[in-house]
PDB file of N, CA and C in Angstrom:
ATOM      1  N   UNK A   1     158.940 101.291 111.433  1.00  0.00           N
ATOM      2  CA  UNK A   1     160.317 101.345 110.999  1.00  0.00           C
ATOM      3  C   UNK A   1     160.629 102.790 110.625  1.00  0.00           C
ATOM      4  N   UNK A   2     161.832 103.154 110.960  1.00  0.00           N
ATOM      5  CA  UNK A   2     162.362 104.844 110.906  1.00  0.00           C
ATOM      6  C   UNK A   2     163.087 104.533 109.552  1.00  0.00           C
ATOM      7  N   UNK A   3     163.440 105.412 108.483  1.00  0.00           N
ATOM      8  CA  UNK A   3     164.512 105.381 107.485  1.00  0.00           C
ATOM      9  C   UNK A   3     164.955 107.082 107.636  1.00  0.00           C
ATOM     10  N   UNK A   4     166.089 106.925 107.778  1.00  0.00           N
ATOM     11  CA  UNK A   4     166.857 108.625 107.009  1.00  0.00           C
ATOM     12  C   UNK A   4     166.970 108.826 106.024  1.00  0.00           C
ATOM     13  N   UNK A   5     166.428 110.020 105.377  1.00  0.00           N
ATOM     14  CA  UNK A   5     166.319 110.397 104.288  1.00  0.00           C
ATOM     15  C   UNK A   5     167.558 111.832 104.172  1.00  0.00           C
ATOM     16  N   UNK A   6     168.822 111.936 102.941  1.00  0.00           N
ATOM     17  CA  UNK A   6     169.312 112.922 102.427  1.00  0.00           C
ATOM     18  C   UNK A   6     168.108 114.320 101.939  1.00  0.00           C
ATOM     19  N   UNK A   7     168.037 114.911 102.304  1.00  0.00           N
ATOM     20  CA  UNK A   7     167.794 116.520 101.822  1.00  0.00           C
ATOM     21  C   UNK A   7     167.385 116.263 100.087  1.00  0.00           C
ATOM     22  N   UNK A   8     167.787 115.821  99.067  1.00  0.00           N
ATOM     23  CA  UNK A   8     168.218 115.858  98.149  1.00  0.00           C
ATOM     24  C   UNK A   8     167.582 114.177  97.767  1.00  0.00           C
ATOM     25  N   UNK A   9     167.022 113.257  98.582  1.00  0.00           N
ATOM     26  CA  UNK A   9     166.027 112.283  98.315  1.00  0.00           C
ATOM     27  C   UNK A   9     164.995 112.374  98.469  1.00  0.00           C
ATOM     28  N   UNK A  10     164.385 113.198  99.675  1.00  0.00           N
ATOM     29  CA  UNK A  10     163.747 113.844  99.766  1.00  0.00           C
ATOM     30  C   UNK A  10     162.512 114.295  98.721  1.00  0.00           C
ATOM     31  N   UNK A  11     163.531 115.301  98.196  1.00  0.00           N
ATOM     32  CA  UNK A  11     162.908 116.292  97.489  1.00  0.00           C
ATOM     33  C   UNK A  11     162.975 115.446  96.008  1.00  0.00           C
ATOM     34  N   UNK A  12     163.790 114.602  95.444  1.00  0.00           N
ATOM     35  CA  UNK A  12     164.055 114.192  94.026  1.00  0.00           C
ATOM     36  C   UNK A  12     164.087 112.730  93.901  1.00  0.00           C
ATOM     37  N   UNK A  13     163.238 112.074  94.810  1.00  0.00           N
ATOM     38  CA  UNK A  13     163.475 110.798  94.580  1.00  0.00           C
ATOM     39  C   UNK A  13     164.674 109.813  95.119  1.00  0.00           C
ATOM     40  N   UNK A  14     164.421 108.567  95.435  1.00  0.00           N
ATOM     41  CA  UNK A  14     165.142 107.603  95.469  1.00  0.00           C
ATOM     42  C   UNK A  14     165.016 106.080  95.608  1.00  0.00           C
ATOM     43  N   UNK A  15     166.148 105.309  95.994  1.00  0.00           N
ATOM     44  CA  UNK A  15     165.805 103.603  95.353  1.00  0.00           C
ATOM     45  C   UNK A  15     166.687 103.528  96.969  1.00  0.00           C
ATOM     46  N   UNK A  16     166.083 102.810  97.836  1.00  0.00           N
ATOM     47  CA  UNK A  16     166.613 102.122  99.119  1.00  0.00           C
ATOM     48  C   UNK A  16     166.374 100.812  99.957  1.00  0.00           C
ATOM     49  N   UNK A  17     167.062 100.249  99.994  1.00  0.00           N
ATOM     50  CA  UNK A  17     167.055  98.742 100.386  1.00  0.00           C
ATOM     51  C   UNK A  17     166.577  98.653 101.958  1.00  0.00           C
ATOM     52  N   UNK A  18     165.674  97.803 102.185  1.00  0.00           N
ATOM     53  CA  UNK A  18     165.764  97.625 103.883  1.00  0.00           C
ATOM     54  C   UNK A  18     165.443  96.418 104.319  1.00  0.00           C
ATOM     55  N   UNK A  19     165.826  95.837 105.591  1.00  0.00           N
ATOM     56  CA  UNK A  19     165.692  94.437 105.850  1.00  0.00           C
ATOM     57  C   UNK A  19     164.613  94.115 106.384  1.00  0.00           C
ATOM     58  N   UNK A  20     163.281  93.471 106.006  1.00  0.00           N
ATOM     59  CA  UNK A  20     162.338  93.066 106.934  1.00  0.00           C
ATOM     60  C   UNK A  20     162.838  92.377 108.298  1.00  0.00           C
ATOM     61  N   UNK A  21     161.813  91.792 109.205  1.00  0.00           N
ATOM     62  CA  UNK A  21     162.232  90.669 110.199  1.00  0.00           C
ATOM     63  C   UNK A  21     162.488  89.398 109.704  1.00  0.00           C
ATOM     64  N   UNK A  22     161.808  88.913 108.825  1.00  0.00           N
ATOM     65  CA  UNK A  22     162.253  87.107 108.303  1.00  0.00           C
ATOM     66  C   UNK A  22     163.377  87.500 107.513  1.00  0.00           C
ATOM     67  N   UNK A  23     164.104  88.729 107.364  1.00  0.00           N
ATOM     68  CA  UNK A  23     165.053  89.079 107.155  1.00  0.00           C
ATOM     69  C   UNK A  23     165.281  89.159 105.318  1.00  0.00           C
ATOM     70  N   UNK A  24     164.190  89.531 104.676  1.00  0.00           N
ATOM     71  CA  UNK A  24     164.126  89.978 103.552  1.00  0.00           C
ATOM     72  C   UNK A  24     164.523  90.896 103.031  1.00  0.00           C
ATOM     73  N   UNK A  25     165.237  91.042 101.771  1.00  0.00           N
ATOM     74  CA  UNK A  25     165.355  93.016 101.586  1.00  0.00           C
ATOM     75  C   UNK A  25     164.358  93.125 100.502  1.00  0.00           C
ATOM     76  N   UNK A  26     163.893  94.427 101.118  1.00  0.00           N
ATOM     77  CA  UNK A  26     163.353  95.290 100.053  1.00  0.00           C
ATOM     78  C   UNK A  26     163.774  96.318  99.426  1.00  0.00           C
ATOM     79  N   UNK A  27     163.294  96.738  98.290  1.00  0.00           N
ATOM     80  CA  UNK A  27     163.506  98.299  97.781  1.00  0.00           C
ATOM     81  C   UNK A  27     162.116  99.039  97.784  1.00  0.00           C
ATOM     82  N   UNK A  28     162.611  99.983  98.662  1.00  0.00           N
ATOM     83  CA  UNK A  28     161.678 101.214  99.059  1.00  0.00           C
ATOM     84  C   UNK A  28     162.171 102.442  97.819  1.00  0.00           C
ATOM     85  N   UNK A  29     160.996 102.488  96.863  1.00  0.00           N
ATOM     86  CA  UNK A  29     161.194 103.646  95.931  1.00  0.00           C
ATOM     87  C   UNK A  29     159.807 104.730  96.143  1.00  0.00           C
ATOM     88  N   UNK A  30     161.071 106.091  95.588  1.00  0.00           N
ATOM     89  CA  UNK A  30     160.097 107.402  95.404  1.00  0.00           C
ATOM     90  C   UNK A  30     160.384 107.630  94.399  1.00  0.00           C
ATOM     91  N   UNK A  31     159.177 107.880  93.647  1.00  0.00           N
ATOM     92  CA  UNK A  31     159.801 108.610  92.338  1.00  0.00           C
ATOM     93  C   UNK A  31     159.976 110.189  92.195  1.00  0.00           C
ATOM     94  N   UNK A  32     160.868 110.935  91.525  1.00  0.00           N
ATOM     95  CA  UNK A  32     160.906 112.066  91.297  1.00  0.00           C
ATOM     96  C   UNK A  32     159.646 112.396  91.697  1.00  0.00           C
ATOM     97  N   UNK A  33     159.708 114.004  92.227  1.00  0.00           N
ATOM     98  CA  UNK A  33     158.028 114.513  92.430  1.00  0.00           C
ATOM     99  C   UNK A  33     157.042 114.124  93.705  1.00  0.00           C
ATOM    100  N   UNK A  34     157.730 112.693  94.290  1.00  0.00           N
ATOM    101  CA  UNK A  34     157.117 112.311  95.559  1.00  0.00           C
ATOM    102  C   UNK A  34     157.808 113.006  96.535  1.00  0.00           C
ATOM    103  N   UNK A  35     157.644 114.229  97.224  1.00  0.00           N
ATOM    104  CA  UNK A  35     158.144 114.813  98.083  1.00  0.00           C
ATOM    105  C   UNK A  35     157.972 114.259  99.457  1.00  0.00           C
ATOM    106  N   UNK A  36     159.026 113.948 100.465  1.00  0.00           N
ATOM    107  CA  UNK A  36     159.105 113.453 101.508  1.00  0.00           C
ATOM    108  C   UNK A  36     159.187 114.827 102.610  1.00  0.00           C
ATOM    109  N   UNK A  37     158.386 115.065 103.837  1.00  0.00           N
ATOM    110  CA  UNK A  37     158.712 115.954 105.039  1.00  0.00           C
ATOM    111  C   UNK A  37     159.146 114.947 106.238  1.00  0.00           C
ATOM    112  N   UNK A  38     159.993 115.868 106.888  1.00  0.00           N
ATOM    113  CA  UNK A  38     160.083 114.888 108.448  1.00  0.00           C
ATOM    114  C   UNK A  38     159.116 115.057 109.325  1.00  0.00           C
ATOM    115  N   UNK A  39     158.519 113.494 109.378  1.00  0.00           N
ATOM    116  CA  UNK A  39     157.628 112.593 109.297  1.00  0.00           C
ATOM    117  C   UNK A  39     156.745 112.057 108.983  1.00  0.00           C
ATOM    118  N   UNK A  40     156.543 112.236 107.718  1.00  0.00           N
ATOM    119  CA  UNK A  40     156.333 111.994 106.626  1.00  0.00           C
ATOM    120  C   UNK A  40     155.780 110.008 106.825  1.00  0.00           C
ATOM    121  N   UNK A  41     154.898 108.966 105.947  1.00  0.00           N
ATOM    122  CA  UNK A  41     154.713 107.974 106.216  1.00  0.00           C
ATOM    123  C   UNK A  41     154.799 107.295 105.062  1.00  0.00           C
ATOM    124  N   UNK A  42     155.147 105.958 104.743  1.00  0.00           N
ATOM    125  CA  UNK A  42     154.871 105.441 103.526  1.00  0.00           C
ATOM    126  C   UNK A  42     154.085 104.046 104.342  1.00  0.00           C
ATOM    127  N   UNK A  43     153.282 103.756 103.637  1.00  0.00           N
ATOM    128  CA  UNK A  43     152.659 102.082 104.453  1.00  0.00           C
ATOM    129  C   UNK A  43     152.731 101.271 103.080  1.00  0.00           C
ATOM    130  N   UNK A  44     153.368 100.086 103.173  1.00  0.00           N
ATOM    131  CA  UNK A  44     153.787  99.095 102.055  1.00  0.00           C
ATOM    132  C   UNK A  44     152.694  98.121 102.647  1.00  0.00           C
ATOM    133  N   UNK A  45     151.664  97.624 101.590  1.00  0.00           N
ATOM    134  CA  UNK A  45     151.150  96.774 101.910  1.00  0.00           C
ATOM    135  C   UNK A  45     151.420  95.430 101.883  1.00  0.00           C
ATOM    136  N   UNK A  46     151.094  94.741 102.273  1.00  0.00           N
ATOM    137  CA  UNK A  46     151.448  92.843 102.726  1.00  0.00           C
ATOM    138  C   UNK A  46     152.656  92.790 103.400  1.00  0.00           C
ATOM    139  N   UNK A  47     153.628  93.959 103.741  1.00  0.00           N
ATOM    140  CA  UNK A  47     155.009  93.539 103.889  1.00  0.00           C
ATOM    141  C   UNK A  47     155.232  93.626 105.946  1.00  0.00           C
ATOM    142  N   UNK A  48     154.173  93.745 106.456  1.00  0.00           N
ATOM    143  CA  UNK A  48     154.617  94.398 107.658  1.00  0.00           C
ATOM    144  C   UNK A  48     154.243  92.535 108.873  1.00  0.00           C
ATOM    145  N   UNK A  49     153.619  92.969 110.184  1.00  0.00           N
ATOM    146  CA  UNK A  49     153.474  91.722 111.084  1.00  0.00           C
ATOM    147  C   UNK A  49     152.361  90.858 110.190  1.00  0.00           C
ATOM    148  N   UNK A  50     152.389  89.607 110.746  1.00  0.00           N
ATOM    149  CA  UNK A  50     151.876  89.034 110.302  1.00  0.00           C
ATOM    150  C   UNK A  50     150.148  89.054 111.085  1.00  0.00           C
ATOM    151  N   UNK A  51     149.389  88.446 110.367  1.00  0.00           N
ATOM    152  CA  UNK A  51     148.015  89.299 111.144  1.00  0.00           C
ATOM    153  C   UNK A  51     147.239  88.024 112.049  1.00  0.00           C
ATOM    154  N   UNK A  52     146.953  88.188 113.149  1.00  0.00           N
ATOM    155  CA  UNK A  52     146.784  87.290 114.320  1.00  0.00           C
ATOM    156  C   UNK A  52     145.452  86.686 113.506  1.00  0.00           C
ATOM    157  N   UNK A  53     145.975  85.354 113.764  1.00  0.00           N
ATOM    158  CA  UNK A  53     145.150  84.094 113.310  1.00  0.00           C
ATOM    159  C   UNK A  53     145.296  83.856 111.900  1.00  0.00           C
ATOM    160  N   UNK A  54     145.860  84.474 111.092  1.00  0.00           N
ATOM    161  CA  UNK A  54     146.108  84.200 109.684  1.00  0.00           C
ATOM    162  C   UNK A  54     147.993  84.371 109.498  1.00  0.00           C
ATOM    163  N   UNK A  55     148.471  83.445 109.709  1.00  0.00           N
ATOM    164  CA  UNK A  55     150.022  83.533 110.190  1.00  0.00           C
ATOM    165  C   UNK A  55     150.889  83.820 108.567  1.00  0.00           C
ATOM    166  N   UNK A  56     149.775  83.082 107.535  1.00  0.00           N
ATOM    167  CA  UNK A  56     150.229  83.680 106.246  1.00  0.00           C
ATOM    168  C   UNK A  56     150.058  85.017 105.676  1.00  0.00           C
ATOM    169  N   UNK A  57     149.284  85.768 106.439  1.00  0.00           N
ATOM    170  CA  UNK A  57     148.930  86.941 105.766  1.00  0.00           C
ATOM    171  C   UNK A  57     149.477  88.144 106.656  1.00  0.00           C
ATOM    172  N   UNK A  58     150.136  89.090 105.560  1.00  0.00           N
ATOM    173  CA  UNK A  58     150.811  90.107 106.210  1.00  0.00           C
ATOM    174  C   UNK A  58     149.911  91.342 106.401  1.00  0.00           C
ATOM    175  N   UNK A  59     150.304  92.445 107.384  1.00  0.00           N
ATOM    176  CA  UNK A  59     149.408  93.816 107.542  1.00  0.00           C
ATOM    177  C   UNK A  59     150.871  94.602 106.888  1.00  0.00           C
ATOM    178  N   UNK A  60     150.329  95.955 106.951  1.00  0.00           N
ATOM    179  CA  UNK A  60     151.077  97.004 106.497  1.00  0.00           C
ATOM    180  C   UNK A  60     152.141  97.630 107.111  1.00  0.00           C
ATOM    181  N   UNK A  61     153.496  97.379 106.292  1.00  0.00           N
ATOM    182  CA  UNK A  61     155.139  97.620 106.615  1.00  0.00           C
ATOM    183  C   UNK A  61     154.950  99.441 106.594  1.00  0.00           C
ATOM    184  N   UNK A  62     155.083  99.929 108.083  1.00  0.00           N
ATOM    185  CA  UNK A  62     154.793 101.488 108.103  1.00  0.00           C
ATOM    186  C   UNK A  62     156.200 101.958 108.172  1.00  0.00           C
ATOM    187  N   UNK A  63     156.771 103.098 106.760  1.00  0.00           N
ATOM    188  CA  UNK A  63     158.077 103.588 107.396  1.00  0.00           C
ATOM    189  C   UNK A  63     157.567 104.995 107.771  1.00  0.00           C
ATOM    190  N   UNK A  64     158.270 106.104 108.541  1.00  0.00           N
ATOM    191  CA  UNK A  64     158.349 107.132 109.069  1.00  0.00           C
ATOM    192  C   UNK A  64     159.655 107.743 108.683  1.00  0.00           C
ATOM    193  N   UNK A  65     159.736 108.662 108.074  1.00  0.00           N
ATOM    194  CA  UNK A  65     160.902 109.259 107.081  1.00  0.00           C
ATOM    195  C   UNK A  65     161.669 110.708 107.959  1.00  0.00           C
ATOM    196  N   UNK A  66     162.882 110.549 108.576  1.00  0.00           N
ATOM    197  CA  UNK A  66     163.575 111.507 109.030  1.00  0.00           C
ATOM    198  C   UNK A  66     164.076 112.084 107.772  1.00  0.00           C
ATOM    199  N   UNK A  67     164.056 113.780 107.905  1.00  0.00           N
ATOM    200  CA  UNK A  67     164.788 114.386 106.650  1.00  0.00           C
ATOM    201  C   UNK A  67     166.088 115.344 107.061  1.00  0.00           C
ATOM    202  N   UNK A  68     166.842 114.975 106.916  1.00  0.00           N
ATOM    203  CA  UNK A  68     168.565 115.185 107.195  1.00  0.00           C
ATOM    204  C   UNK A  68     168.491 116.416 106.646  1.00  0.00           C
ATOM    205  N   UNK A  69     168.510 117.856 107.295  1.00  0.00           N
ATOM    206  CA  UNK A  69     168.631 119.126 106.421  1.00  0.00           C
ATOM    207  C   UNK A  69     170.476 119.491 106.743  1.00  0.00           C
ATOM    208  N   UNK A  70     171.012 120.251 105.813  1.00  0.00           N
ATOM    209  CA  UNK A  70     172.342 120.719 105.941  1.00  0.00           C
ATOM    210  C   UNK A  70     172.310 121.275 107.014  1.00  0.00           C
ATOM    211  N   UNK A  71     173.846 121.612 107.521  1.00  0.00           N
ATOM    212  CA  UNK A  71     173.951 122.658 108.906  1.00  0.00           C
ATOM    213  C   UNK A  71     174.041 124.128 108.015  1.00  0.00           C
ATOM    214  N   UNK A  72     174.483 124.088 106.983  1.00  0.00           N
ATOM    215  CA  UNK A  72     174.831 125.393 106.367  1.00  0.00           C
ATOM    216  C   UNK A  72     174.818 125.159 104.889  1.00  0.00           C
ATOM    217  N   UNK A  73     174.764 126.186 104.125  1.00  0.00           N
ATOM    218  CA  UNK A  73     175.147 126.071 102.601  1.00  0.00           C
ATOM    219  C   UNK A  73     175.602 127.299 102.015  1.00  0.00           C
ATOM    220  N   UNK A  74     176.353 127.009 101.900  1.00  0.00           N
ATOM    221  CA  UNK A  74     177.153 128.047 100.465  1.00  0.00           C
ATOM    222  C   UNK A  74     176.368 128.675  99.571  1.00  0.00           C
ATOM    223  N   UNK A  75     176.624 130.214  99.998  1.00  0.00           N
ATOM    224  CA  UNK A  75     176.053 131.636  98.786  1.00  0.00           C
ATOM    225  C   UNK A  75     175.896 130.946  98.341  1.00  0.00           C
ATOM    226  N   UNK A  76     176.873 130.608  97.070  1.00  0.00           N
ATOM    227  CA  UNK A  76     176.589 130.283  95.977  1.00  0.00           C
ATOM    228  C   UNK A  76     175.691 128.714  95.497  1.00  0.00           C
ATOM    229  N   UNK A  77     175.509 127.924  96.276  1.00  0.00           N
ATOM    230  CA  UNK A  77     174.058 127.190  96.173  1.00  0.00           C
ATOM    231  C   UNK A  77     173.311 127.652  96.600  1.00  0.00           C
ATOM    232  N   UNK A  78     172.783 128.697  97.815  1.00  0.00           N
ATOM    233  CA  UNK A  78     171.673 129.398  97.950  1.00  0.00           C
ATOM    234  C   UNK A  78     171.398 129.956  96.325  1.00  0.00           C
ATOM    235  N   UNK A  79     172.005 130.234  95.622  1.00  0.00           N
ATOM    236  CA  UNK A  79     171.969 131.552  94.336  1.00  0.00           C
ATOM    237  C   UNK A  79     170.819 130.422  93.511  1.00  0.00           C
ATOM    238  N   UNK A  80     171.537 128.981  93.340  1.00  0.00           N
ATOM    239  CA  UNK A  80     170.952 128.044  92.407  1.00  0.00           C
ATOM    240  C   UNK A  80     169.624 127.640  92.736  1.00  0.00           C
ATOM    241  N   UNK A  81     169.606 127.317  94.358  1.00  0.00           N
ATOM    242  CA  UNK A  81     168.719 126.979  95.440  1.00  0.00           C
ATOM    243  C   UNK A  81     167.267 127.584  94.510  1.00  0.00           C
ATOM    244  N   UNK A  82     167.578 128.879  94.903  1.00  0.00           N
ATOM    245  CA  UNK A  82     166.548 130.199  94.852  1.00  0.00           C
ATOM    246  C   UNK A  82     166.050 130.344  93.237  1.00  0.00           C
ATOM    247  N   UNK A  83     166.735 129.698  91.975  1.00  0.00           N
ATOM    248  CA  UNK A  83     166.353 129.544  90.553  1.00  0.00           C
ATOM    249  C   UNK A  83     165.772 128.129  90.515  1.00  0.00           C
ATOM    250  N   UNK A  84     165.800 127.285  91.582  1.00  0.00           N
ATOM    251  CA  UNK A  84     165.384 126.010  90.849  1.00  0.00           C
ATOM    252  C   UNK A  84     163.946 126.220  91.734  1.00  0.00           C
ATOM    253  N   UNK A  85     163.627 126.582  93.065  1.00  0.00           N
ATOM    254  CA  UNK A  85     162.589 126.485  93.974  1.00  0.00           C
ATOM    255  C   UNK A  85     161.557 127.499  93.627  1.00  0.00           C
ATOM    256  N   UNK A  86     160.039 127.205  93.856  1.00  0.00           N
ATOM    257  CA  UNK A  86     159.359 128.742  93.574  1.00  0.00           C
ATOM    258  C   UNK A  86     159.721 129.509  94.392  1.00  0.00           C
ATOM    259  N   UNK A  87     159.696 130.815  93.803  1.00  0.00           N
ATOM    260  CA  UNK A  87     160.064 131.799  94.498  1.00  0.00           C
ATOM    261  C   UNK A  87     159.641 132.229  96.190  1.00  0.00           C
ATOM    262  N   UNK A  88     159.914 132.809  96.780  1.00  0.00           N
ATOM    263  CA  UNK A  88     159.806 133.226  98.388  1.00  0.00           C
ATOM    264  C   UNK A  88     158.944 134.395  98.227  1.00  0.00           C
ATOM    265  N   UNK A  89     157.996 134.465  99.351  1.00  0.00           N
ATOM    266  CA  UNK A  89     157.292 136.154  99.485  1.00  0.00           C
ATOM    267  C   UNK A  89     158.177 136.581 100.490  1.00  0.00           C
ATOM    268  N   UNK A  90     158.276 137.982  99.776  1.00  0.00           N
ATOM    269  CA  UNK A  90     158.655 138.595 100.064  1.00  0.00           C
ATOM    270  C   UNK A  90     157.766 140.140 101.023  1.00  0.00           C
ATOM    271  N   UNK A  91     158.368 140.288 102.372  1.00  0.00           N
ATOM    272  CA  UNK A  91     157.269 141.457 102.780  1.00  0.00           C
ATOM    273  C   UNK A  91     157.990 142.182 102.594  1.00  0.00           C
ATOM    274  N   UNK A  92     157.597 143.366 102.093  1.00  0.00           N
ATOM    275  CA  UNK A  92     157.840 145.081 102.658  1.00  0.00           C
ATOM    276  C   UNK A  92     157.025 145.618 104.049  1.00  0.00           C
ATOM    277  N   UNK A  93     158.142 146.016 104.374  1.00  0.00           N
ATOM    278  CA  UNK A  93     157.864 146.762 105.673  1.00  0.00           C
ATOM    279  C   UNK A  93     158.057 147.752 105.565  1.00  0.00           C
ATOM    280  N   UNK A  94     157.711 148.956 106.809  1.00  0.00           N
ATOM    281  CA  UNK A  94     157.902 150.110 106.849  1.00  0.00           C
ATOM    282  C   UNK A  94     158.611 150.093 107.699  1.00  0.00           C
ATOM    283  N   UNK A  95     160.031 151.083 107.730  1.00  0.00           N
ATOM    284  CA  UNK A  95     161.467 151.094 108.214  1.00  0.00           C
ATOM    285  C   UNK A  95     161.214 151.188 110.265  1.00  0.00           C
ATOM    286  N   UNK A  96     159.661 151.558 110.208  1.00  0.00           N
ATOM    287  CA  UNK A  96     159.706 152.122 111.944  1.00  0.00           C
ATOM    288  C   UNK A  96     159.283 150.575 112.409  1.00  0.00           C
ATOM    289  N   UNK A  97     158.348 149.608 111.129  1.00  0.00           N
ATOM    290  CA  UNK A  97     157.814 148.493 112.236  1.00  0.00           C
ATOM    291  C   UNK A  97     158.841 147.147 111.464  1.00  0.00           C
ATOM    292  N   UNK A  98     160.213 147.458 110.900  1.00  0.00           N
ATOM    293  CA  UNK A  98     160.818 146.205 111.206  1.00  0.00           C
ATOM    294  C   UNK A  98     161.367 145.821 112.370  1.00  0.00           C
ATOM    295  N   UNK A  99     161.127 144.044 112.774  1.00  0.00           N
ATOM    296  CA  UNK A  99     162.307 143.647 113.786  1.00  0.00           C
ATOM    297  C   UNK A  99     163.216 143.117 113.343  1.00  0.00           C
ATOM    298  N   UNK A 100     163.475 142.309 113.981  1.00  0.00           N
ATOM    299  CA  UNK A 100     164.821 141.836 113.557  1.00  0.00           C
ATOM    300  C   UNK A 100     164.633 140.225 114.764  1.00  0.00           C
ATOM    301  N   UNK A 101     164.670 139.367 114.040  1.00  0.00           N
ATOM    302  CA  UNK A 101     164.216 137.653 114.252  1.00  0.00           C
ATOM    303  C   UNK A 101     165.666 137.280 115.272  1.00  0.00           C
ATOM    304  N   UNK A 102     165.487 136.486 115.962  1.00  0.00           N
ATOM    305  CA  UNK A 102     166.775 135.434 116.306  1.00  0.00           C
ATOM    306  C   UNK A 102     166.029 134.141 116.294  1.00  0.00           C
ATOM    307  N   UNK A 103     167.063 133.193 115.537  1.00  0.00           N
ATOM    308  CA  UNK A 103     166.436 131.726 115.234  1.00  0.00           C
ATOM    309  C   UNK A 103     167.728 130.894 116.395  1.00  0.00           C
ATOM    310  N   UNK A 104     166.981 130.244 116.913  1.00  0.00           N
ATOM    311  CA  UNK A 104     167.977 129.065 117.596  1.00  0.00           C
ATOM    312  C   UNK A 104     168.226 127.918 117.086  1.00  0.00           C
ATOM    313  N   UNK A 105     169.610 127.112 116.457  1.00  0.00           N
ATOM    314  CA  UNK A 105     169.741 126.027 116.248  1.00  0.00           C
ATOM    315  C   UNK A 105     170.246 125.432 117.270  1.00  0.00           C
ATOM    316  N   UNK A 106     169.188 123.893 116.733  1.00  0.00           N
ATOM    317  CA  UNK A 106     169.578 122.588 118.287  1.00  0.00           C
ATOM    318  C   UNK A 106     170.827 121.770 117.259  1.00  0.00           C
TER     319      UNK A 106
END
């Protein structure tokens, strides 16, 4: 099972409902501090197929976590961004061996 994850659940937690097949809901929680990457795994135990020859007993409900990043953000949340996150290294270069990067967005 795939779930999308906000940028901002991600990184701080959250509480999300999802429908099994016998058509159950659950709540899928992270707590603060459980950091999610895209693709990232959570495996819920008892909740997934049922396990051949034991029709009562469940195997493990696997989600796979997409992480929704912004297209852009505003100076001024970069400013906050950059006080709440550890800090970035930073290189010094010498002025003859900088380049200069091009990044492609899909």
């Amino acid at each position: 099972m795939k779930m999308e994850l906000e940028l901002v659940e991600s990184l701080c937690g959250f509480q999300k409902t999802i429908t099994t097949l016998d058509q159950r809901q659950l709540v899928i929680t992270a707590l603060p501090g459980e950091i999610f990457k895209p693709g990232d795994i959570k495996c819920v135990l008892n909740e997934g197929m049922p396990i051949n020859g034991h029709p009562h007993d469940k195997g493990k409900l696997i989600i796979q976590f997409n992480v929704k990043f912004p297209k852009v953000i505003s100076p001024d949340v970069i400013v906050r961004l950059e006080n709440c996150l550890p800090p970035r290294y930073v290189h010094i270069l010498q002025a003859a061996t900088a380049v200069t990067a091009c990044f492609l967005q899909t």
